[in-house]
PDB file of N, CA and C in Angstrom:
ATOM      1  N   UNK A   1       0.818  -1.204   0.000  1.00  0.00           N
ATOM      2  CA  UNK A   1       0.000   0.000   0.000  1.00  0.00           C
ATOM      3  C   UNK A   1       0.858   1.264   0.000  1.00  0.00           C
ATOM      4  N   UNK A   2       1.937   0.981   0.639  1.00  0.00           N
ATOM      5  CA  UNK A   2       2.775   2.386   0.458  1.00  0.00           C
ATOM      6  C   UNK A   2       2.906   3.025  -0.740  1.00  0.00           C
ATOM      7  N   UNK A   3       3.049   2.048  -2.234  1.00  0.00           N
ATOM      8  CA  UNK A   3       3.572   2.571  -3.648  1.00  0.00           C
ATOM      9  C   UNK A   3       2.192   3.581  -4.041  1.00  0.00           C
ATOM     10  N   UNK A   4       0.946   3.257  -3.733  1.00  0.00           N
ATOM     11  CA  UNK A   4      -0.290   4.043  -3.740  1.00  0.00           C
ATOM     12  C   UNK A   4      -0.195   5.156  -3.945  1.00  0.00           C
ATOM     13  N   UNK A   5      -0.802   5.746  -4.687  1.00  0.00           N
ATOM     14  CA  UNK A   5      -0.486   7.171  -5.587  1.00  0.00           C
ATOM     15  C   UNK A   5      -2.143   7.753  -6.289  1.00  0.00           C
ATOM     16  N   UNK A   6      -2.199   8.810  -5.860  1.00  0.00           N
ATOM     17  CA  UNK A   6      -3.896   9.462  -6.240  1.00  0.00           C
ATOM     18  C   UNK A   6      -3.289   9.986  -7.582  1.00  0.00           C
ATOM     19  N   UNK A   7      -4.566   9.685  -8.845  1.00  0.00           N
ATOM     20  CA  UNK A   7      -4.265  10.220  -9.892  1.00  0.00           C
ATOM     21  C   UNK A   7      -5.950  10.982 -10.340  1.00  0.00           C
ATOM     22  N   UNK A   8      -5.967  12.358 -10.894  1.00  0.00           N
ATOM     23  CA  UNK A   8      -7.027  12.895 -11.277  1.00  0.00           C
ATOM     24  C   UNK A   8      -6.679  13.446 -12.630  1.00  0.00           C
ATOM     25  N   UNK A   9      -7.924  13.715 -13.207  1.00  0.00           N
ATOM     26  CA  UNK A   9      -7.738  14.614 -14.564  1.00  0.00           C
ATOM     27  C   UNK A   9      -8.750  15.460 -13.854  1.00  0.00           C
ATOM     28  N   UNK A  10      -8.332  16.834 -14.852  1.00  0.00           N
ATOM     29  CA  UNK A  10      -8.920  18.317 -14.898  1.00  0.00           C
ATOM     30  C   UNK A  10      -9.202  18.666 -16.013  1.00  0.00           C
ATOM     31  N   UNK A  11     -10.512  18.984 -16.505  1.00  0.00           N
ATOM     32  CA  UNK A  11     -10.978  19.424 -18.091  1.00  0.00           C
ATOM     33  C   UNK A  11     -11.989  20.431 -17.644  1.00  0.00           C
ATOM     34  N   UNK A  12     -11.812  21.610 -18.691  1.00  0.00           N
ATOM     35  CA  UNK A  12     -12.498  22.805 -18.857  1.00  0.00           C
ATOM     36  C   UNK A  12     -13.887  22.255 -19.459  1.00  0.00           C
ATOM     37  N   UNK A  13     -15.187  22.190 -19.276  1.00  0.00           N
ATOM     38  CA  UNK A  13     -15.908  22.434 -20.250  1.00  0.00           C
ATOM     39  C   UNK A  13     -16.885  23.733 -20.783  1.00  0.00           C
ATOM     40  N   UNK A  14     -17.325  24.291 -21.602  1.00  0.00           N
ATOM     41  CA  UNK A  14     -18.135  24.904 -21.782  1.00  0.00           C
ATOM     42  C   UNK A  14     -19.226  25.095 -22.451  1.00  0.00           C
ATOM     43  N   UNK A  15     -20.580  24.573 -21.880  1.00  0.00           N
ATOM     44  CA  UNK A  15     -21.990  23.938 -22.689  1.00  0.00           C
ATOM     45  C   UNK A  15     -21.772  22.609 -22.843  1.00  0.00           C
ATOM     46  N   UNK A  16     -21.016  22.713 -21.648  1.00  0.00           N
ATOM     47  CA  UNK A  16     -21.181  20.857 -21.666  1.00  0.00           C
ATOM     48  C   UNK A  16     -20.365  20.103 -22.649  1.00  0.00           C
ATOM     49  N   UNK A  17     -19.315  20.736 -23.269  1.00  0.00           N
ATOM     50  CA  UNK A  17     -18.537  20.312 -24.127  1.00  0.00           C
ATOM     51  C   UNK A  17     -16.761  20.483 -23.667  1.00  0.00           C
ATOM     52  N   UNK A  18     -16.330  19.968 -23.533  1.00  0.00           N
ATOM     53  CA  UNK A  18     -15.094  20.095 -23.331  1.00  0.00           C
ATOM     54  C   UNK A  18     -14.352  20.992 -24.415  1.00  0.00           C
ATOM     55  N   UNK A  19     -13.001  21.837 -23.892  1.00  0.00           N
ATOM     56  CA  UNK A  19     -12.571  22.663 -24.129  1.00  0.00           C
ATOM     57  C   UNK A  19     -11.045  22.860 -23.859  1.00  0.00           C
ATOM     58  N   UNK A  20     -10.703  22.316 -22.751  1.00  0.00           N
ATOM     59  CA  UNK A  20      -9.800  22.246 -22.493  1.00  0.00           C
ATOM     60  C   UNK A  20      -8.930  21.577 -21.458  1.00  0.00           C
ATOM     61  N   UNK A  21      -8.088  20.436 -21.571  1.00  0.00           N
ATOM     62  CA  UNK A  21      -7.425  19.946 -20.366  1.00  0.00           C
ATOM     63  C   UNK A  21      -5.898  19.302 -21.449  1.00  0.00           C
ATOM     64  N   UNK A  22      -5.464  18.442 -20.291  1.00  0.00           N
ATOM     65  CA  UNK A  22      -3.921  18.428 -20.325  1.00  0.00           C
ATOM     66  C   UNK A  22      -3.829  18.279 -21.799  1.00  0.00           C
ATOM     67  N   UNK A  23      -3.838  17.403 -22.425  1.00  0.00           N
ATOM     68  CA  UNK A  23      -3.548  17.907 -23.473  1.00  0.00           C
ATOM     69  C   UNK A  23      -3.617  18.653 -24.651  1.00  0.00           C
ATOM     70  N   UNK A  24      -5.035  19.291 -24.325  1.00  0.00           N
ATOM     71  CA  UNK A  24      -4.540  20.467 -25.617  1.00  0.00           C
ATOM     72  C   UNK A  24      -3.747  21.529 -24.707  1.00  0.00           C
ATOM     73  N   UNK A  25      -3.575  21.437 -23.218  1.00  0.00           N
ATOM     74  CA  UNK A  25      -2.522  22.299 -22.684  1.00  0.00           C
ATOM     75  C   UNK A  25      -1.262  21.531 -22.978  1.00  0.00           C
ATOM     76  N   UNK A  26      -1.070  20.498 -23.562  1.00  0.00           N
ATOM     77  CA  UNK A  26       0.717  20.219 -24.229  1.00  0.00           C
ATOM     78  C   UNK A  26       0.594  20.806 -25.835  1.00  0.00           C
ATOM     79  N   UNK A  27      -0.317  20.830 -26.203  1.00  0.00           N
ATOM     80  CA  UNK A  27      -0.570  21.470 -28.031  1.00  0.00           C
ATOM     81  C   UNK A  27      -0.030  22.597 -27.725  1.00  0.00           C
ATOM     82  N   UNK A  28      -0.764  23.744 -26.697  1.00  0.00           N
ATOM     83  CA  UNK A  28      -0.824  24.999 -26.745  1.00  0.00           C
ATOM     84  C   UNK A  28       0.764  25.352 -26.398  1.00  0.00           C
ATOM     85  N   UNK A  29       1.737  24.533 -25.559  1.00  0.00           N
ATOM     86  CA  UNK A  29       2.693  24.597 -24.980  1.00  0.00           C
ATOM     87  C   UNK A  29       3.584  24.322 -25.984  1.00  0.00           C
ATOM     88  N   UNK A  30       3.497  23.095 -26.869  1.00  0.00           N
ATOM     89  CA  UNK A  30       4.487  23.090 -27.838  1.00  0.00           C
ATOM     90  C   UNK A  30       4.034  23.946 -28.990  1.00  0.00           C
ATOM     91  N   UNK A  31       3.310  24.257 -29.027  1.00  0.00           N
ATOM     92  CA  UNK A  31       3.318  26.000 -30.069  1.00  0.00           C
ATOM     93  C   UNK A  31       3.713  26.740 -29.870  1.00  0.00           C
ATOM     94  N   UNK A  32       3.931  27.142 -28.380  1.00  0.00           N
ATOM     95  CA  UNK A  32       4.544  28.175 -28.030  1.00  0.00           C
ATOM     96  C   UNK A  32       5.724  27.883 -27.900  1.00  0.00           C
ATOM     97  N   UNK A  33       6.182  26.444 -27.870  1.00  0.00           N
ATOM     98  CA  UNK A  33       8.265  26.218 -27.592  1.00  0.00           C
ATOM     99  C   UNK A  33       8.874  26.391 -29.180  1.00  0.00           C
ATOM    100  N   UNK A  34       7.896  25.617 -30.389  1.00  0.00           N
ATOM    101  CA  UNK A  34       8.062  25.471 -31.700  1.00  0.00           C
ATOM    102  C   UNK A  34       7.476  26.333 -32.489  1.00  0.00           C
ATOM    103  N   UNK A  35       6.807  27.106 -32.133  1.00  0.00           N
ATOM    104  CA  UNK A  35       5.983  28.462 -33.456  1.00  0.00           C
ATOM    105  C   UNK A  35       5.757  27.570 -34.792  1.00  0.00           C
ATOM    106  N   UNK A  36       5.265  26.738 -34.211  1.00  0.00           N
ATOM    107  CA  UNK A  36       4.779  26.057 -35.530  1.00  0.00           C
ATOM    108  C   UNK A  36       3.383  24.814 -34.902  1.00  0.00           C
ATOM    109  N   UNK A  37       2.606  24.523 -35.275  1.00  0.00           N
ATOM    110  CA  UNK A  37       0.918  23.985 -35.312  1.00  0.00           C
ATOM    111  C   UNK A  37       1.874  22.664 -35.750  1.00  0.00           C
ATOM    112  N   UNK A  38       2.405  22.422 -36.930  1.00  0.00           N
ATOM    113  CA  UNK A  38       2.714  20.964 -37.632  1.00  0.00           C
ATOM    114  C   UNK A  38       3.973  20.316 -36.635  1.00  0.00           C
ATOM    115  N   UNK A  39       4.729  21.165 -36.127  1.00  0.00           N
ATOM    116  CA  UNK A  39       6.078  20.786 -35.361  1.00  0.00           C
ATOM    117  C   UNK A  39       5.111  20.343 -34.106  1.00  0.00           C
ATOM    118  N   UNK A  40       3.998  20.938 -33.381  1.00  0.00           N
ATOM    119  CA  UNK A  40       3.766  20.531 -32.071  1.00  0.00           C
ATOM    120  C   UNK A  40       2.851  19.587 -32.028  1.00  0.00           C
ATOM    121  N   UNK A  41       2.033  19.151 -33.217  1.00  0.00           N
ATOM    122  CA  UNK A  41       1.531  18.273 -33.439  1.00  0.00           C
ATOM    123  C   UNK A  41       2.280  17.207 -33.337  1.00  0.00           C
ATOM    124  N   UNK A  42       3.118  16.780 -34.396  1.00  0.00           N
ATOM    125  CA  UNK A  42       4.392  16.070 -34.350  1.00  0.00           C
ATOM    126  C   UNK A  42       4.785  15.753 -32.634  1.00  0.00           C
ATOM    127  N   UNK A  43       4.806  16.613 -32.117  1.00  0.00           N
ATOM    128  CA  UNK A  43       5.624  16.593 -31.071  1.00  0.00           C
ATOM    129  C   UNK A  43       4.544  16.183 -30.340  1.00  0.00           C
ATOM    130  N   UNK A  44       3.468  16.230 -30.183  1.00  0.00           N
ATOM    131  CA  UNK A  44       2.416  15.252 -29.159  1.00  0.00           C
ATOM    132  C   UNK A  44       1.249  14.240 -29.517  1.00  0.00           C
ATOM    133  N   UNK A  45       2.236  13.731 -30.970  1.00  0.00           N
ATOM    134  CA  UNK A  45       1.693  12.417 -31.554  1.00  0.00           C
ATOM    135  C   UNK A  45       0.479  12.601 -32.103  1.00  0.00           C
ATOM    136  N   UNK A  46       0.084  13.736 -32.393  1.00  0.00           N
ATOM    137  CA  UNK A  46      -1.080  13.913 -33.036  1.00  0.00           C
ATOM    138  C   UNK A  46      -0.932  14.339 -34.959  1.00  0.00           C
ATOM    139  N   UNK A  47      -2.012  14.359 -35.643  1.00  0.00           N
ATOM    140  CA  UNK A  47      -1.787  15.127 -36.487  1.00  0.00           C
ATOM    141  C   UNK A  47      -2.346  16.696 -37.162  1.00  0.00           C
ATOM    142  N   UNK A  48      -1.911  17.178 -37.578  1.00  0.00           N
ATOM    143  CA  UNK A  48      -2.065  18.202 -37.990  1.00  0.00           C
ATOM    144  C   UNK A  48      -3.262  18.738 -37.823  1.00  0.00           C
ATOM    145  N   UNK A  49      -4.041  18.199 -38.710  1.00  0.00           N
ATOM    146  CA  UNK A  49      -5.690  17.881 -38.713  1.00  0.00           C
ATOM    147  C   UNK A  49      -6.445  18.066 -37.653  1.00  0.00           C
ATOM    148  N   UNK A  50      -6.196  17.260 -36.854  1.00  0.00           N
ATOM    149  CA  UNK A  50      -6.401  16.807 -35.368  1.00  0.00           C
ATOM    150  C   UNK A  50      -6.293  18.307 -33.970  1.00  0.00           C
ATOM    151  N   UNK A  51      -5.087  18.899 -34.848  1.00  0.00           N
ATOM    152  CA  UNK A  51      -4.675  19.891 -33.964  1.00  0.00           C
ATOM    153  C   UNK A  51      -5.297  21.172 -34.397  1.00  0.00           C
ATOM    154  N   UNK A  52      -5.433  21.308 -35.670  1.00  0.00           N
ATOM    155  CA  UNK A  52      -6.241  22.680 -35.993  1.00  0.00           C
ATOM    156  C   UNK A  52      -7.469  22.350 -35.841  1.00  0.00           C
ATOM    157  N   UNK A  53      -8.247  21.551 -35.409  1.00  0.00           N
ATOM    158  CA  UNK A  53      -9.617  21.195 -35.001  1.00  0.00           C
ATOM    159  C   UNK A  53      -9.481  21.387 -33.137  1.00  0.00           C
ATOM    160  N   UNK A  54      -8.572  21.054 -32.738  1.00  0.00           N
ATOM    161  CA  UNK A  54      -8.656  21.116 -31.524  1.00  0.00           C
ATOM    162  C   UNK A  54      -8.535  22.980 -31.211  1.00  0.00           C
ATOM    163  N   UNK A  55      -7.584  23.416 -32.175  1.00  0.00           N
ATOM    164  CA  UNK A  55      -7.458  24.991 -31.681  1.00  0.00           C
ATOM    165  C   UNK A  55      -8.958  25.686 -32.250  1.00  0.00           C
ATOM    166  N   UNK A  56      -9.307  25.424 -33.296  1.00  0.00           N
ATOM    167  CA  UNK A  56     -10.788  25.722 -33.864  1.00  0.00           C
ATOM    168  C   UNK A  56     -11.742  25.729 -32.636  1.00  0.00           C
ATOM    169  N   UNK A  57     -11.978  24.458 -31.969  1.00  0.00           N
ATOM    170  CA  UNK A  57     -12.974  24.181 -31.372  1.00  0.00           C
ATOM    171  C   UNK A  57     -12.666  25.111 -29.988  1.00  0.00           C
ATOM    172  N   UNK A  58     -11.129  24.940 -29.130  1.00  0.00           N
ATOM    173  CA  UNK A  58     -10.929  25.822 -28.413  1.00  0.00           C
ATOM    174  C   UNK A  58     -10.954  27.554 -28.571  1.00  0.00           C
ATOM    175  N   UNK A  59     -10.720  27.975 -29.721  1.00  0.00           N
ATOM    176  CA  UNK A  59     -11.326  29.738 -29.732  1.00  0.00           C
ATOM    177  C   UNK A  59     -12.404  29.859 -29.981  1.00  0.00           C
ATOM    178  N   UNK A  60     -13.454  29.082 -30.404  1.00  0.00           N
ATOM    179  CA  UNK A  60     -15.059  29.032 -30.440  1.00  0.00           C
ATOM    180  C   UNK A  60     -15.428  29.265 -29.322  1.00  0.00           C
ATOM    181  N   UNK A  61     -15.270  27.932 -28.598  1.00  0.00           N
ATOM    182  CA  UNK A  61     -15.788  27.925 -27.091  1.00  0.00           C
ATOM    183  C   UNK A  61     -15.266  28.981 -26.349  1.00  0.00           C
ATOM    184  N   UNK A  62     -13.914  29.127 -26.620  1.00  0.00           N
ATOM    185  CA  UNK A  62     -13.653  30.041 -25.046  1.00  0.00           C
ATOM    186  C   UNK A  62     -14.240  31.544 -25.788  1.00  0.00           C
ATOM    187  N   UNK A  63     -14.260  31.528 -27.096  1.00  0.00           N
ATOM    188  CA  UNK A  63     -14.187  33.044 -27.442  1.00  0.00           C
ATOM    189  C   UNK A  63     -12.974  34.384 -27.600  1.00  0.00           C
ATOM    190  N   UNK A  64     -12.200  33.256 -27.591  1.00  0.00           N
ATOM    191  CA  UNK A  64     -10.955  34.431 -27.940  1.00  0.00           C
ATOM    192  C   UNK A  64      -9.878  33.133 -29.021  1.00  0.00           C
ATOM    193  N   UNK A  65      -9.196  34.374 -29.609  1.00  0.00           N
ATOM    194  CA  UNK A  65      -8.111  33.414 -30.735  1.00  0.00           C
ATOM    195  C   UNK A  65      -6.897  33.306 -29.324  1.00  0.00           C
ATOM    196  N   UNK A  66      -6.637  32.180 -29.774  1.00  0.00           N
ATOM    197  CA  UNK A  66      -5.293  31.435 -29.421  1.00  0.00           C
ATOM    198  C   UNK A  66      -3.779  31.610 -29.903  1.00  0.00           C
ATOM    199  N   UNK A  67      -4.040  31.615 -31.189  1.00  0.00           N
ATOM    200  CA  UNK A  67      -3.133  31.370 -32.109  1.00  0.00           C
ATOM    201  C   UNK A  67      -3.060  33.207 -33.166  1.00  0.00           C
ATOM    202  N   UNK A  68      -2.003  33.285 -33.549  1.00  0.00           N
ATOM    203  CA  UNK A  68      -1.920  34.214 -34.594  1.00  0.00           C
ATOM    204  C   UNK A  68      -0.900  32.991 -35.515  1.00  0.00           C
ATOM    205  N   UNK A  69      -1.186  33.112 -36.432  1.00  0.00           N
ATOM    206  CA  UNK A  69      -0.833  32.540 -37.496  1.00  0.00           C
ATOM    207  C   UNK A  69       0.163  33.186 -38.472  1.00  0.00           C
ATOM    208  N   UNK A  70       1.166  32.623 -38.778  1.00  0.00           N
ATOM    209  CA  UNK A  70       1.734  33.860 -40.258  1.00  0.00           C
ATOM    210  C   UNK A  70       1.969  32.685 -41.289  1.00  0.00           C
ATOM    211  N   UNK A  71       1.433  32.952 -42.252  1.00  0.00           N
ATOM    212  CA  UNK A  71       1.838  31.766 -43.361  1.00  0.00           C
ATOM    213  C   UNK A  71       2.630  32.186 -44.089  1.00  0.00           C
ATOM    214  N   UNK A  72       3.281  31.026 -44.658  1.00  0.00           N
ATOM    215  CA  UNK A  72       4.553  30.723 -45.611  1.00  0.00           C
ATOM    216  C   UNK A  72       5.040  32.013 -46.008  1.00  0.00           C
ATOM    217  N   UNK A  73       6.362  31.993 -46.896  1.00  0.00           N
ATOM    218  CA  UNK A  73       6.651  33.135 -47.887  1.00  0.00           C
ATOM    219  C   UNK A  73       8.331  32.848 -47.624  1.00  0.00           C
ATOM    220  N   UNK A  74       8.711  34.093 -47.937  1.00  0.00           N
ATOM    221  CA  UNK A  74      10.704  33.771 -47.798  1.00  0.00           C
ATOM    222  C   UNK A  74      11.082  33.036 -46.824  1.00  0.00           C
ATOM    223  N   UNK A  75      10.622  33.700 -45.285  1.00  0.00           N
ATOM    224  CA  UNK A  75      11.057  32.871 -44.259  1.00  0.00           C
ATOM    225  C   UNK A  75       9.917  31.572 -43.659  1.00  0.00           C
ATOM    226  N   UNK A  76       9.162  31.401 -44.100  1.00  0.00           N
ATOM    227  CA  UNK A  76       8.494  30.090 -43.661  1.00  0.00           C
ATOM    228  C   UNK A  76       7.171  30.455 -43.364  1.00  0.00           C
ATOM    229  N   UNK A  77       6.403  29.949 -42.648  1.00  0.00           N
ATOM    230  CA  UNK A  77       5.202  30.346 -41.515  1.00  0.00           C
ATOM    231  C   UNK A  77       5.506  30.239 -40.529  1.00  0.00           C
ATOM    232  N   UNK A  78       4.449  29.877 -39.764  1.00  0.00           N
ATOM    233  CA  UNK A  78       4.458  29.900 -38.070  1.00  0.00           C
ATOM    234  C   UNK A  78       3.302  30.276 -37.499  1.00  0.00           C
ATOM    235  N   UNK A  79       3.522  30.394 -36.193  1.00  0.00           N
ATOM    236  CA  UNK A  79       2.352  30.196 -35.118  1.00  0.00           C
ATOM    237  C   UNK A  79       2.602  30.586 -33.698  1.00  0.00           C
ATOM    238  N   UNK A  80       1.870  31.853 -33.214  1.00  0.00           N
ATOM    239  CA  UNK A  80       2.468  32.097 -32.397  1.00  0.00           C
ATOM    240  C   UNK A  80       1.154  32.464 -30.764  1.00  0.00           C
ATOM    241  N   UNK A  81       1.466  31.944 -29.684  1.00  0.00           N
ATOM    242  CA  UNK A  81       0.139  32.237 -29.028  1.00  0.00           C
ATOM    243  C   UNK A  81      -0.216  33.755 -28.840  1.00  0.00           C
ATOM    244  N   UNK A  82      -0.948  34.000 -28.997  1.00  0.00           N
ATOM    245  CA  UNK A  82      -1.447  35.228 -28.175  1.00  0.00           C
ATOM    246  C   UNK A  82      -1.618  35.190 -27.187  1.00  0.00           C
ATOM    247  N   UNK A  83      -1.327  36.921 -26.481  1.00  0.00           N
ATOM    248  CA  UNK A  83      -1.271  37.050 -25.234  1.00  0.00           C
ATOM    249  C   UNK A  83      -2.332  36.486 -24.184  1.00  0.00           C
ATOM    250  N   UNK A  84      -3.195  36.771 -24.735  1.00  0.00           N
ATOM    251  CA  UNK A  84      -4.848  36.500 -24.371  1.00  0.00           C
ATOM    252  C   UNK A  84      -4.601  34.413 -23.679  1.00  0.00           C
ATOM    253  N   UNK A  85      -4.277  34.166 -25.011  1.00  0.00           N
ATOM    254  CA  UNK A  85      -3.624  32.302 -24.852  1.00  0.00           C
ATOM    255  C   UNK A  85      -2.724  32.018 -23.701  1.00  0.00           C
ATOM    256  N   UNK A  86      -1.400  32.995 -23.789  1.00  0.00           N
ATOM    257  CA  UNK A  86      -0.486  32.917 -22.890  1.00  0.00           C
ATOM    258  C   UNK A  86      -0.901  33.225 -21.382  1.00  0.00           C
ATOM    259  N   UNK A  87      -1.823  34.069 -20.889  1.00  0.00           N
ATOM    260  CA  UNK A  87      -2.546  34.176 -19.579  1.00  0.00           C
ATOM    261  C   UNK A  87      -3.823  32.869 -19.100  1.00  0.00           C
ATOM    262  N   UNK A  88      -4.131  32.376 -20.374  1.00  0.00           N
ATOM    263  CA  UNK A  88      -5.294  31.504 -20.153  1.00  0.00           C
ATOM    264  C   UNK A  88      -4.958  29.978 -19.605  1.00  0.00           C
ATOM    265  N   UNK A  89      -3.433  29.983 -20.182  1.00  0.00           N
ATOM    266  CA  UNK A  89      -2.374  28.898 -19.864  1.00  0.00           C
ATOM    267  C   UNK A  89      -1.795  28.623 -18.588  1.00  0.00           C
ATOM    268  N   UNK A  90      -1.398  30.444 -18.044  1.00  0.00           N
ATOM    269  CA  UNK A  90      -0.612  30.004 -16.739  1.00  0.00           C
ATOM    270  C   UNK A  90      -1.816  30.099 -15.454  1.00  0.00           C
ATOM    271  N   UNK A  91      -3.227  30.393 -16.355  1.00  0.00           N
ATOM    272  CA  UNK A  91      -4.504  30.333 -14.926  1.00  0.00           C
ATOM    273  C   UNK A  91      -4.445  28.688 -14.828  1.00  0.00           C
ATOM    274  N   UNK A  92      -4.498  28.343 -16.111  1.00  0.00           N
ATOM    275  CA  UNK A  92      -4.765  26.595 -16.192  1.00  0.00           C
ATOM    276  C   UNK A  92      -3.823  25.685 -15.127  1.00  0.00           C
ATOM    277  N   UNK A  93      -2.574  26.660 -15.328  1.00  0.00           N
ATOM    278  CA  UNK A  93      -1.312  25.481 -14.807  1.00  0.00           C
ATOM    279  C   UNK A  93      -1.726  25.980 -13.436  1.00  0.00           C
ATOM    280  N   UNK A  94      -1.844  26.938 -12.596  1.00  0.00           N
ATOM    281  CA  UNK A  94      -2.083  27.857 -11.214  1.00  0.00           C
ATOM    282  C   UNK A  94      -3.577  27.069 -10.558  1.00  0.00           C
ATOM    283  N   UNK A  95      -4.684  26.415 -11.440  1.00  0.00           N
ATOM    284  CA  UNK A  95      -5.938  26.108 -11.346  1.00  0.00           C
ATOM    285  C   UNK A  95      -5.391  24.255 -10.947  1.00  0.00           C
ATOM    286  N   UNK A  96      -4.476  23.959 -12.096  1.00  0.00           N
ATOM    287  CA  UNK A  96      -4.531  22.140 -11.966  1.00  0.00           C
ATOM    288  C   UNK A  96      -3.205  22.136 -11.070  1.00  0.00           C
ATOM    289  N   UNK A  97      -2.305  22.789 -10.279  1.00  0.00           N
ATOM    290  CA  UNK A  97      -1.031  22.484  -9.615  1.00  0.00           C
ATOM    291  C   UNK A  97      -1.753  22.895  -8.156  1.00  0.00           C
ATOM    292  N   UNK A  98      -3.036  23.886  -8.141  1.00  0.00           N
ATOM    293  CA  UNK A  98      -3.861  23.977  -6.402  1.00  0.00           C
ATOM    294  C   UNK A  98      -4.410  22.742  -6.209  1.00  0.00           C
ATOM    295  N   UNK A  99      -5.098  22.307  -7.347  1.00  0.00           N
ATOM    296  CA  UNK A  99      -5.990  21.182  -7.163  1.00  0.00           C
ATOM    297  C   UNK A  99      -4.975  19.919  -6.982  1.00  0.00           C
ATOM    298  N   UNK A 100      -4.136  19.716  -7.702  1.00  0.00           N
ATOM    299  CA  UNK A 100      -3.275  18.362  -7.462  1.00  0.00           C
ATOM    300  C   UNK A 100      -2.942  18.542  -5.852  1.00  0.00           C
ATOM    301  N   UNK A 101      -2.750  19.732  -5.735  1.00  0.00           N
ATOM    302  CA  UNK A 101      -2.281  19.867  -4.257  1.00  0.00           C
ATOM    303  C   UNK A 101      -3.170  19.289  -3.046  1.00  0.00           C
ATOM    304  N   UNK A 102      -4.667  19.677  -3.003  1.00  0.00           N
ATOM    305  CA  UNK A 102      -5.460  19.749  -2.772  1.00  0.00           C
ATOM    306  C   UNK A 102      -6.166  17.955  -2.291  1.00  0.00           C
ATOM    307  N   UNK A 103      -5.783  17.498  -3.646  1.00  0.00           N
ATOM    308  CA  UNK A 103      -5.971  16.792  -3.929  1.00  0.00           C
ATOM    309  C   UNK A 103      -4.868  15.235  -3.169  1.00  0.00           C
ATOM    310  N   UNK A 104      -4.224  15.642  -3.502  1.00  0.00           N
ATOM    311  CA  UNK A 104      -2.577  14.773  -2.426  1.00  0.00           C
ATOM    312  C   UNK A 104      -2.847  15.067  -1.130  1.00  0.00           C
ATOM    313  N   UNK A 105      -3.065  16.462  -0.829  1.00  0.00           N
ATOM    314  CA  UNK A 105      -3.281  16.383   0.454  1.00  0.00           C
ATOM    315  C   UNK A 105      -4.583  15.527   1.510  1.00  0.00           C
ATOM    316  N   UNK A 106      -5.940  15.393   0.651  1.00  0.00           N
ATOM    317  CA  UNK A 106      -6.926  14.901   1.100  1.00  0.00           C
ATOM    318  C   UNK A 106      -6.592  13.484   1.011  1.00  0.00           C
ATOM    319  N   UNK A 107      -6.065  13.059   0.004  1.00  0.00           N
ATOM    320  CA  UNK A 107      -5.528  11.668  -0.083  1.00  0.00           C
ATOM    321  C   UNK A 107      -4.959  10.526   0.918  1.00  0.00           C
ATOM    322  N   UNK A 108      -3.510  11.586   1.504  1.00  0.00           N
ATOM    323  CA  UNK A 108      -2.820  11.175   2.527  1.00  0.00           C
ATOM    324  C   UNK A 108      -3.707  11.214   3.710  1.00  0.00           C
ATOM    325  N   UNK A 109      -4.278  12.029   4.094  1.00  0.00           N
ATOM    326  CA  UNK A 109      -5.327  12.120   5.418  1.00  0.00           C
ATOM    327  C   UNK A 109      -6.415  11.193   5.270  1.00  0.00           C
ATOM    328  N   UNK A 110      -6.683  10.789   4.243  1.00  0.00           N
ATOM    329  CA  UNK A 110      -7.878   9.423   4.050  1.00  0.00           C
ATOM    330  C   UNK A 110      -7.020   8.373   4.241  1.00  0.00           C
ATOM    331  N   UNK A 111      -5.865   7.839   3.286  1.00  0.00           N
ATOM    332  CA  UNK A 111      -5.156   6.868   3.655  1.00  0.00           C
ATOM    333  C   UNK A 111      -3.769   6.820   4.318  1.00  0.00           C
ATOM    334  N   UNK A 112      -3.792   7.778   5.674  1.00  0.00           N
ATOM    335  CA  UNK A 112      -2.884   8.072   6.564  1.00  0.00           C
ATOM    336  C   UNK A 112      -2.750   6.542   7.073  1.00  0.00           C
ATOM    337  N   UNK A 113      -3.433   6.090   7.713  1.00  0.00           N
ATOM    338  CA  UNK A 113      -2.990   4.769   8.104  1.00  0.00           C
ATOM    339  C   UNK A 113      -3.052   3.554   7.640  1.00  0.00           C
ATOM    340  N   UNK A 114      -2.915   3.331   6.514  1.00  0.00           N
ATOM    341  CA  UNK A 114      -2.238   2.311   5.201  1.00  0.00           C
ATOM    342  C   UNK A 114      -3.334   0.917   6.001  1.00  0.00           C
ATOM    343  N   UNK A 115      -4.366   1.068   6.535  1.00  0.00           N
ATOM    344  CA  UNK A 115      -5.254   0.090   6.850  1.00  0.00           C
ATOM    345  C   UNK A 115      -6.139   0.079   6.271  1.00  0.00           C
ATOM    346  N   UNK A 116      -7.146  -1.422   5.844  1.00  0.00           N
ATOM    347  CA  UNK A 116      -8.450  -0.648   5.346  1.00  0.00           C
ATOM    348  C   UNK A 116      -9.094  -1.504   5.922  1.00  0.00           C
TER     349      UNK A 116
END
């Protein structure tokens, strides 16, 4: 019983539809390390497709753009969050690092004495 470990997920919804949790917070994160939608896709096993549907569906719901976009030309495209994105991110990480807390802590006090 000691190895025992509390695990939760945290998802945004809005109208009853989901919107946002850990991983489109790793999408939004590797867009912002890679300035690129196809590189962070790549980078969290998804595809492309997959990921501009997920950012679609996330600036609908929440109501604000995420993403500024610059397409192709001499130097390439890219993708870059907006500010608006970049604050909505560190409420998310500040919202799921209280609750994990929160959460570990109620844990240990339920199974403080490894009896059941």
């Amino acid at each position: 019983m000691e190895d025992m470990e509390i695990r939760s997920k945290l998802w945004i919804e809005v109208g009853g539809r989901p919107v946002f949790g850990r991983g489109r917070r790793f999408l939004l994160e590797a867009i912002d390390k890679y300035g690129s939608i196809n590189r962070a896709a790549k980078e969290i096993n998804i595809s492309y497709r997959k990921a501009w549907g997920y950012i679609k569906a996330m600036e609908e719901r929440l109501g604000f753009k995420l993403i500024e976009r610059q397409t192709g030309g001499k130097n390439g495209g890219g993708a870059v969050l907006t500010e608006k994105a970049k604050r909505f991110l560190k409420k998310y990480e500040e919202l799921e690092c209280g609750i994990r807390e929160s959460v570990d802590d109620k844990f240990r006090r339920v199974f403080k004495d490894n009896s059941l």
